[in-house]
N, C-alpha and C. Protein backbone atom coordinates (compact mmCIF):
# COMPACT_ATOMS: atom_id res chain seq x y z
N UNK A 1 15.63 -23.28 -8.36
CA UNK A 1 16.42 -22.57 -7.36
C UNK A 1 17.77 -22.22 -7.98
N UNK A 2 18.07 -21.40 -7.87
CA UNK A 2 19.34 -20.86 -8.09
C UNK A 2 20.41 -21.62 -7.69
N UNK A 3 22.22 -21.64 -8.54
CA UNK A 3 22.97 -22.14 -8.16
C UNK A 3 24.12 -21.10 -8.04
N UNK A 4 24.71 -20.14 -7.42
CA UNK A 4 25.91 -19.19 -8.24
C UNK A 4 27.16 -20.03 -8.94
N UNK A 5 27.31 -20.78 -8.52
CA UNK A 5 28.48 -21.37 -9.28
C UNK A 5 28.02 -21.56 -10.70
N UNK A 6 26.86 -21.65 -11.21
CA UNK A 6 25.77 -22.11 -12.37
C UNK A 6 25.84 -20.87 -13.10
N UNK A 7 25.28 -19.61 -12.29
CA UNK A 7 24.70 -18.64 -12.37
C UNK A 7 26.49 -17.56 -12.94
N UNK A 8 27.45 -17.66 -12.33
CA UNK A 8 28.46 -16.94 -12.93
C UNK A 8 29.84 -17.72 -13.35
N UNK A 9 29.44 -19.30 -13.62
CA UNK A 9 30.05 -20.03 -14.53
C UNK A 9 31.48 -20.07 -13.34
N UNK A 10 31.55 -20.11 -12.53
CA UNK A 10 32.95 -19.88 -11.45
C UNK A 10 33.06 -21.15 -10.32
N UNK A 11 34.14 -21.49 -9.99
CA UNK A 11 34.03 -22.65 -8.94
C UNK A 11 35.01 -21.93 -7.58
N UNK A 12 34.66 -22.24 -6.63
CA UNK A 12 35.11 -21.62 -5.69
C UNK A 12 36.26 -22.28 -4.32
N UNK A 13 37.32 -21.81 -4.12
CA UNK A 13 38.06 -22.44 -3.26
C UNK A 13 37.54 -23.05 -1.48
N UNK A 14 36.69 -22.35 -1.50
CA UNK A 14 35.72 -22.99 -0.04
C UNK A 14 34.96 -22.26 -0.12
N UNK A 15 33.40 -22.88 1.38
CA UNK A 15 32.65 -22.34 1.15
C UNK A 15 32.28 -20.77 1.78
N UNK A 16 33.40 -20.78 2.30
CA UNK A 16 33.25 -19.18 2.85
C UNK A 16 33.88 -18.41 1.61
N UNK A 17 34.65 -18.52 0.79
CA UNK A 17 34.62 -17.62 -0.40
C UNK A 17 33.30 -17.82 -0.87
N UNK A 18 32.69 -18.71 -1.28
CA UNK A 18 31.66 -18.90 -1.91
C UNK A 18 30.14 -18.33 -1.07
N UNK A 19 30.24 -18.23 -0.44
CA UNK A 19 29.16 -17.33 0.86
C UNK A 19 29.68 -16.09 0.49
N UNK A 20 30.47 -15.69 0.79
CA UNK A 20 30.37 -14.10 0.57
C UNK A 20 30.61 -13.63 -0.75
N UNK A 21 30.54 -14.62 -1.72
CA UNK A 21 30.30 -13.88 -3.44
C UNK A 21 28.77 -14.10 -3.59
N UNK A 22 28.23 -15.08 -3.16
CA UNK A 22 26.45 -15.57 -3.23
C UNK A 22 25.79 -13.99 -2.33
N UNK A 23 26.49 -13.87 -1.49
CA UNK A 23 25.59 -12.14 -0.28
C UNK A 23 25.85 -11.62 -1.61
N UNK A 24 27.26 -10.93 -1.85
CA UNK A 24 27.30 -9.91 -2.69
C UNK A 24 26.04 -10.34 -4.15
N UNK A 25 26.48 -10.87 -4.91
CA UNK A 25 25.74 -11.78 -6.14
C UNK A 25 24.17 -11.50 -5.40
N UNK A 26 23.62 -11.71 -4.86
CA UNK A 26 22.59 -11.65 -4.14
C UNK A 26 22.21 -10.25 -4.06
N UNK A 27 23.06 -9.41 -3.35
CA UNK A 27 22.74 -7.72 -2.85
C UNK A 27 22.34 -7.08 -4.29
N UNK A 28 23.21 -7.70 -5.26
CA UNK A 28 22.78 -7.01 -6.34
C UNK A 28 21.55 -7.55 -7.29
N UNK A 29 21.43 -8.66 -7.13
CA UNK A 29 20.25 -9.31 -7.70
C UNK A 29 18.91 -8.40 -7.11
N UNK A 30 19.08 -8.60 -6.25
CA UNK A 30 17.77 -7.75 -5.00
C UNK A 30 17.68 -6.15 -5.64
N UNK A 31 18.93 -5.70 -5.37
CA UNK A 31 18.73 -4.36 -5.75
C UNK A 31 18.30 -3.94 -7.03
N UNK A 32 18.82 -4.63 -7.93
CA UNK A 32 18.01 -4.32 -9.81
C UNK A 32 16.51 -4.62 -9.66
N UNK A 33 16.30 -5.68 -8.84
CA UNK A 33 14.35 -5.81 -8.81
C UNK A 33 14.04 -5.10 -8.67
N UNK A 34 14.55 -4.48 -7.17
CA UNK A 34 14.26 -3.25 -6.52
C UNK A 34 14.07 -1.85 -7.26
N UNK A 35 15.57 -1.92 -8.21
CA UNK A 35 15.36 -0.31 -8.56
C UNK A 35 14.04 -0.80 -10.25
N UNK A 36 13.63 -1.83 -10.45
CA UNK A 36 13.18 -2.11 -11.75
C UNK A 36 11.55 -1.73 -11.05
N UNK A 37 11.21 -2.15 -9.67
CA UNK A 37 9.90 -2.11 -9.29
C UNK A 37 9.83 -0.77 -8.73
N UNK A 38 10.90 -0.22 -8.08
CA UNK A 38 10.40 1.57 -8.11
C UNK A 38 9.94 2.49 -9.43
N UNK A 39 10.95 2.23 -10.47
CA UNK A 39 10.74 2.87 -11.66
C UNK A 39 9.42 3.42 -11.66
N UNK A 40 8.45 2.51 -11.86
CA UNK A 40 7.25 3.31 -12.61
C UNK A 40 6.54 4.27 -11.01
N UNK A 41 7.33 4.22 -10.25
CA UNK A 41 6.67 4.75 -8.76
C UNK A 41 7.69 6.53 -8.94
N UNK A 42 8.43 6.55 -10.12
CA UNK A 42 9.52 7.74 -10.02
C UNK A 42 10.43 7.97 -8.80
N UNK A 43 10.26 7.05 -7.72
CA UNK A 43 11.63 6.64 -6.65
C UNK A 43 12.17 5.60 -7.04
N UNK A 44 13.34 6.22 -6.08
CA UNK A 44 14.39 4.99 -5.46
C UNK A 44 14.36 3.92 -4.36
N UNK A 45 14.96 2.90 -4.57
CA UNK A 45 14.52 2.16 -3.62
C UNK A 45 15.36 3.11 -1.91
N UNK A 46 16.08 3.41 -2.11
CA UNK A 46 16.57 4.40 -0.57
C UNK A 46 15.92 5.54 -0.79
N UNK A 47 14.67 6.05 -1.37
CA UNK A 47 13.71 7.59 -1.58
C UNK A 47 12.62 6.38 -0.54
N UNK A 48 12.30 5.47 -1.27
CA UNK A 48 11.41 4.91 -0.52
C UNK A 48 11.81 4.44 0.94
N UNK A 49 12.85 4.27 1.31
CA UNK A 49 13.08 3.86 2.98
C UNK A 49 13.44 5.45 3.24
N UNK A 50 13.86 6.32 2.92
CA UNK A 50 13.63 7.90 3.64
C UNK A 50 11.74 7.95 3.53
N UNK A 51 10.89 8.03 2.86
CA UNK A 51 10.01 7.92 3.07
C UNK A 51 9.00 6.87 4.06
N UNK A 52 9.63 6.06 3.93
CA UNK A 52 9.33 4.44 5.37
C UNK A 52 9.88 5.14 6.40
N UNK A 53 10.79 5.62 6.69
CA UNK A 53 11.37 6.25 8.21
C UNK A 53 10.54 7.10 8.65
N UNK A 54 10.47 8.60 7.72
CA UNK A 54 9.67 9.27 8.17
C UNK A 54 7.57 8.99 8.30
N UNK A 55 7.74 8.10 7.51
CA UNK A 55 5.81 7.63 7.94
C UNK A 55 5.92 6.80 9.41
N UNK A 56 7.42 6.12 9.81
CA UNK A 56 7.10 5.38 11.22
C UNK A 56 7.76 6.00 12.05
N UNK A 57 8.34 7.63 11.86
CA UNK A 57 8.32 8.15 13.11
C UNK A 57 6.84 9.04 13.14
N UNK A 58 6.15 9.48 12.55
CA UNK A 58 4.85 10.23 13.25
C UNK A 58 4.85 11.75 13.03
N UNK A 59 6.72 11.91 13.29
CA UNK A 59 7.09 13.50 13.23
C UNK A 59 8.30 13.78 12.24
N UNK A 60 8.11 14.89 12.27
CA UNK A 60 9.54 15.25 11.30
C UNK A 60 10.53 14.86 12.79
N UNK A 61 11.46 14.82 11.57
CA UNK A 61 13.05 14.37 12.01
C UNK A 61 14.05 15.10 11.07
N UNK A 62 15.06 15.26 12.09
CA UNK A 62 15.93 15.82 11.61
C UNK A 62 16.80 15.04 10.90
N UNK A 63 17.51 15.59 9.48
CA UNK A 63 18.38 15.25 8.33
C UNK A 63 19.04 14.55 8.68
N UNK A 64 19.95 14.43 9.59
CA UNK A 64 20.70 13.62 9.94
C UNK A 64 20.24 12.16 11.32
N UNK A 65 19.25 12.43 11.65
CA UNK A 65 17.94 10.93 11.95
C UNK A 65 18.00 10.29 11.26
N UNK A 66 17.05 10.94 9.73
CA UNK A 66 16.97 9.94 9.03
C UNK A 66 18.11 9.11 8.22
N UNK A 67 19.30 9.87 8.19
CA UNK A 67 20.77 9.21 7.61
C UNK A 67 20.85 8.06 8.18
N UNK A 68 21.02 7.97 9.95
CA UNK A 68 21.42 7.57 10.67
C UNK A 68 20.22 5.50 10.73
N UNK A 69 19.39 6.01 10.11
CA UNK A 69 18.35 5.26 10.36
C UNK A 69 18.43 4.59 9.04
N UNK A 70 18.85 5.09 8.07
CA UNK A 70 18.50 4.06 6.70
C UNK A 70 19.17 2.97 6.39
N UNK A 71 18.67 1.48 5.71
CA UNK A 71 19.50 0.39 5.56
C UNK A 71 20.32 0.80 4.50
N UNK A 72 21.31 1.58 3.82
CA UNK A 72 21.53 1.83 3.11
C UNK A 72 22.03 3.24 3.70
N UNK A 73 23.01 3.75 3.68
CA UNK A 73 23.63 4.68 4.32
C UNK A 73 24.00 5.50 3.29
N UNK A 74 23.12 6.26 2.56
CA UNK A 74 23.74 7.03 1.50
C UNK A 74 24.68 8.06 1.86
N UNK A 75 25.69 8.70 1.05
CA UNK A 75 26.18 9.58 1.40
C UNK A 75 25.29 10.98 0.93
N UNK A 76 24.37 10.51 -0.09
CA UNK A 76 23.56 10.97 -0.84
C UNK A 76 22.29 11.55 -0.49
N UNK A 77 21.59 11.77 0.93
CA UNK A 77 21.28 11.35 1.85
C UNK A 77 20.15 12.67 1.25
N UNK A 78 21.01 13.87 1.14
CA UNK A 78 20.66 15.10 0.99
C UNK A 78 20.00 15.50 -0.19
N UNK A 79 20.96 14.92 -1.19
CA UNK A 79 20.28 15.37 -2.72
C UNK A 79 18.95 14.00 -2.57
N UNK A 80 18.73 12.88 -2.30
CA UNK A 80 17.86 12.21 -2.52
C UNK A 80 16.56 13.12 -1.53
N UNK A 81 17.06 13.72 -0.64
CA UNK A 81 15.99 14.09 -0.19
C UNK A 81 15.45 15.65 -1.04
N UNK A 82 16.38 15.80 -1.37
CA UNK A 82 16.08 17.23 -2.47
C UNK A 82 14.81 16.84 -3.72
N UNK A 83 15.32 15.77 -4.08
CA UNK A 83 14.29 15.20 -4.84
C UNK A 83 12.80 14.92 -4.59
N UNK A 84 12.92 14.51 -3.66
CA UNK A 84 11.48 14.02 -2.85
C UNK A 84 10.73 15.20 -2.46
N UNK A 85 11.33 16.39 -2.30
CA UNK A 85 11.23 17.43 -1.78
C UNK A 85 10.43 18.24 -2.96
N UNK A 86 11.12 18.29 -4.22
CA UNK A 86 10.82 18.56 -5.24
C UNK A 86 9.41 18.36 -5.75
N UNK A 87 9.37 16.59 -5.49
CA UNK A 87 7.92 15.68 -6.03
C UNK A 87 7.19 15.95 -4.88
N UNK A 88 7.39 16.66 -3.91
CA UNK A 88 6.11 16.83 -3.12
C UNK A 88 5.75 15.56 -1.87
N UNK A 89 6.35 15.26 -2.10
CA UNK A 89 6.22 14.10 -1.02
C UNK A 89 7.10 14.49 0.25
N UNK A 90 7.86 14.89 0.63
CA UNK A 90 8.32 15.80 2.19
C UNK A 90 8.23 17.11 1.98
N UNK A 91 8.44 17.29 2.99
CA UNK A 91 8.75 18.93 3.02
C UNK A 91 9.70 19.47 4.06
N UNK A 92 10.38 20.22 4.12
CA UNK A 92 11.55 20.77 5.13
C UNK A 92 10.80 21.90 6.28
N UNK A 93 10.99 21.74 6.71
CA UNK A 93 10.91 22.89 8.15
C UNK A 93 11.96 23.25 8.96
N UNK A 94 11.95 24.51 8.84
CA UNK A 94 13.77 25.20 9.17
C UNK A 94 13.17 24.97 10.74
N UNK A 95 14.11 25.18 11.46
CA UNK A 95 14.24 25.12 13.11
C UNK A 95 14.15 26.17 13.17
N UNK A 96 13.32 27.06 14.21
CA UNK A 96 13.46 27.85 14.87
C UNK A 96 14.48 28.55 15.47
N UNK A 97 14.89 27.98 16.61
CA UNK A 97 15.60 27.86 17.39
C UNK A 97 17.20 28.06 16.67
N UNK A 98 17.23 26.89 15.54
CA UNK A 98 18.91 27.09 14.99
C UNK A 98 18.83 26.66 13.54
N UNK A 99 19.03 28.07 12.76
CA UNK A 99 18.75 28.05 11.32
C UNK A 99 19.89 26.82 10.52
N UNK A 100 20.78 26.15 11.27
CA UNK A 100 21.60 24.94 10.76
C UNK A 100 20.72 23.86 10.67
N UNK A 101 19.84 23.87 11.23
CA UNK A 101 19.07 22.63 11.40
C UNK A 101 17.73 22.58 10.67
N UNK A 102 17.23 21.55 10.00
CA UNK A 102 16.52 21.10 9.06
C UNK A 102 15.98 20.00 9.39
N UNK A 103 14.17 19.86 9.56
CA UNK A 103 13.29 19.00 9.70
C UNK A 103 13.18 18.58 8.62
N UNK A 104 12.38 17.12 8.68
CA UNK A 104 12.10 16.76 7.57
C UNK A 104 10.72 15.88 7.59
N UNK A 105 9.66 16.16 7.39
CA UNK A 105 8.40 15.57 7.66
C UNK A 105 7.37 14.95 5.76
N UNK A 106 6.81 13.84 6.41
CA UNK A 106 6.24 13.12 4.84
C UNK A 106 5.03 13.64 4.47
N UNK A 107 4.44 14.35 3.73
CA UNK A 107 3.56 14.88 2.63
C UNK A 107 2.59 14.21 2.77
N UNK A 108 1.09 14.57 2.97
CA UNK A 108 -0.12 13.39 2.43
C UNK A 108 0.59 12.80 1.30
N UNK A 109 0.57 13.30 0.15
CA UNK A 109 0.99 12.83 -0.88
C UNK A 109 2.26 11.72 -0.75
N UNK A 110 3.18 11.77 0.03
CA UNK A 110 4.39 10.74 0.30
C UNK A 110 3.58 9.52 0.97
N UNK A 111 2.95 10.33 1.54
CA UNK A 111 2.13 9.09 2.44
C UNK A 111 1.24 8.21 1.61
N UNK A 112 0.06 9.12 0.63
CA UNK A 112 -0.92 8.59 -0.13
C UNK A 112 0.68 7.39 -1.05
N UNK A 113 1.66 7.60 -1.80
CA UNK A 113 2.59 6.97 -2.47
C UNK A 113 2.99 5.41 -1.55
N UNK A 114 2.88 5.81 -0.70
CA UNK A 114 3.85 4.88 0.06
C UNK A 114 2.24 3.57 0.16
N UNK A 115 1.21 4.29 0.35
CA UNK A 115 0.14 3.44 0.30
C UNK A 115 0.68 2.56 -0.82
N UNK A 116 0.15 3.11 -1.90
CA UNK A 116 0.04 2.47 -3.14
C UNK A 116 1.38 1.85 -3.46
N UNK A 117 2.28 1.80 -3.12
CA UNK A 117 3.51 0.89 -3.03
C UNK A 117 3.28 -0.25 -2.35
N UNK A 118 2.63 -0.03 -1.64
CA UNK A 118 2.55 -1.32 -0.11
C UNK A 118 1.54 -2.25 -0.71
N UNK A 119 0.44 -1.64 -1.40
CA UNK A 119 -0.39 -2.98 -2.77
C UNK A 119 0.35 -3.18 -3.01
N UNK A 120 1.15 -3.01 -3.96
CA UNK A 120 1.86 -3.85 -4.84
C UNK A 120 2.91 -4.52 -4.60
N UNK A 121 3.42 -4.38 -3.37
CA UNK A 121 5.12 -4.90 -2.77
C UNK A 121 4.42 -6.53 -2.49
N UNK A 122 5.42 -6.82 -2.96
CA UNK A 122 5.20 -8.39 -2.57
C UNK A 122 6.67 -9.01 -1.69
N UNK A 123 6.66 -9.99 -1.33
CA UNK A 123 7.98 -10.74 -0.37
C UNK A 123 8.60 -11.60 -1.88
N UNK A 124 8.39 -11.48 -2.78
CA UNK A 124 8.71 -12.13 -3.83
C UNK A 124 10.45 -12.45 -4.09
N UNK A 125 10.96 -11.86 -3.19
CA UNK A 125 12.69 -11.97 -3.37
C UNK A 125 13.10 -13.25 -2.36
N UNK A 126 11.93 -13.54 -1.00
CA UNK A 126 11.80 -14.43 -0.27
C UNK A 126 11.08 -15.65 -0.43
N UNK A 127 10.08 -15.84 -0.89
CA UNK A 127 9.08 -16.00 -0.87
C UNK A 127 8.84 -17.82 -0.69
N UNK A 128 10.24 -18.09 -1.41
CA UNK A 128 10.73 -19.82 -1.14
C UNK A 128 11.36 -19.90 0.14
N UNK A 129 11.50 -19.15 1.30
CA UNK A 129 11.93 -19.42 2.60
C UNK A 129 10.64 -19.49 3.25
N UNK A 130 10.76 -20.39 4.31
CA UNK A 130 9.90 -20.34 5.25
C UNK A 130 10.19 -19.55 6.25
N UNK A 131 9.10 -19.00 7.38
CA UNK A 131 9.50 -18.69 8.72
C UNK A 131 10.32 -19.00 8.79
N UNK A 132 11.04 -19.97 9.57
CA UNK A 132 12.19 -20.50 10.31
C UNK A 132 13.45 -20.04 9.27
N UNK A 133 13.24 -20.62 8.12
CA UNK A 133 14.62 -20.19 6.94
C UNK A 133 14.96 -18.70 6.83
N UNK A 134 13.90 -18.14 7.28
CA UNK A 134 14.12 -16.19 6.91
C UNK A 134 14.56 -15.96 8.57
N UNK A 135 14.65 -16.59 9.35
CA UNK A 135 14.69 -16.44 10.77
C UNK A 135 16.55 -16.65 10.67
N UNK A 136 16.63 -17.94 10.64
CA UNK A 136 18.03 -18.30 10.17
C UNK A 136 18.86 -17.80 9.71
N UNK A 137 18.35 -17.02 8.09
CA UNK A 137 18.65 -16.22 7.77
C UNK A 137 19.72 -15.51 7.93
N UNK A 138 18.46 -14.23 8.34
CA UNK A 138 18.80 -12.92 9.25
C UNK A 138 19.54 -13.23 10.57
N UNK A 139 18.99 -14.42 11.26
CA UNK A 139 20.43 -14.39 12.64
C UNK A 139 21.79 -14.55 11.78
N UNK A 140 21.87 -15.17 11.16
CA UNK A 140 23.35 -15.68 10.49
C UNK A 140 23.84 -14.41 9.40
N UNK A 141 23.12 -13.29 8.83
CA UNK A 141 23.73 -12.24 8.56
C UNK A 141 24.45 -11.27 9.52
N UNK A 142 23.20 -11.45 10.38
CA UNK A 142 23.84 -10.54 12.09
C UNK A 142 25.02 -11.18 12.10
N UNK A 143 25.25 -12.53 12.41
CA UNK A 143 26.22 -12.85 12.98
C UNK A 143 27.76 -12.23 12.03
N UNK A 144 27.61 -12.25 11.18
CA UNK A 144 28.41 -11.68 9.88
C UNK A 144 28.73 -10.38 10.15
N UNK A 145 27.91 -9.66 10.47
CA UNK A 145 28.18 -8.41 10.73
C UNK A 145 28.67 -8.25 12.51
């Protein structure tokens, strides 16, 4: 098991400094897996939650839905979706009604991707918590926020 004080050689004045360098230390640990296990998928780990949003709404949504909806609030929101757009996995649909506005709906192909991601995703960043510990968790991040 991991120690951060171990892990970045540092000792800490209490344990609430030391809690919120372990989240951060943590956010980024998570995220390098993350962007190391998209790689060979040619996304991002936030290409893949714009793609998770739009497979669990059913319908296109508009550009700024899916902003509004991602754990990860890119500002980037647009060019990542340009990309995806590119690889074929969404596609845009102008509005009718008001040429400012821009749908955004997931591709068989985004969809067939997102399959084959979901083999291989494992809880592996968790996987030493139990129920109750991942429960704990997450109430006690809420509470943080």
């Amino acid at each position: 098991m991991g120690d951060i004080s171990k892990d970045i050689n540092s000792t800490f004045p209490n344990n609430k400094v030391k809690a919120l360098l372990n989240i951060i230390y943590t956010s980024n640990w998570i995220n390098s897996h993350q962007n190391m296990f998209f790689k060979p998928f040619g996304i991002s780990p936030q290409q893949f939650n714009i793609l998770r949003i739009l497979r669990g709404a059913g319908e296109a949504l508009k550009v700024q839905t899916i902003k509004e909806r991602m754990v990860e609030r890119a500002p980037n929101a647009t060019r990542l979706m340009d990309k995806l757009c590119a690889k074929g996995l969404i596609e845009r649909i102008a509005c009718p009604s008001d040429r400012r506005v821009v749908n955004i709906n997931i591709t068989h192909k985004g969809l067939a991707l997102l399959k084959t991601i979901s083999q291989e995703m494992k809880d592996d960043y968790i996987h030493n918590l139990t129920e109750e510990e991942a429960g704990l968790l997450s109430d006690l991040l809420d509470k943080i926020r």
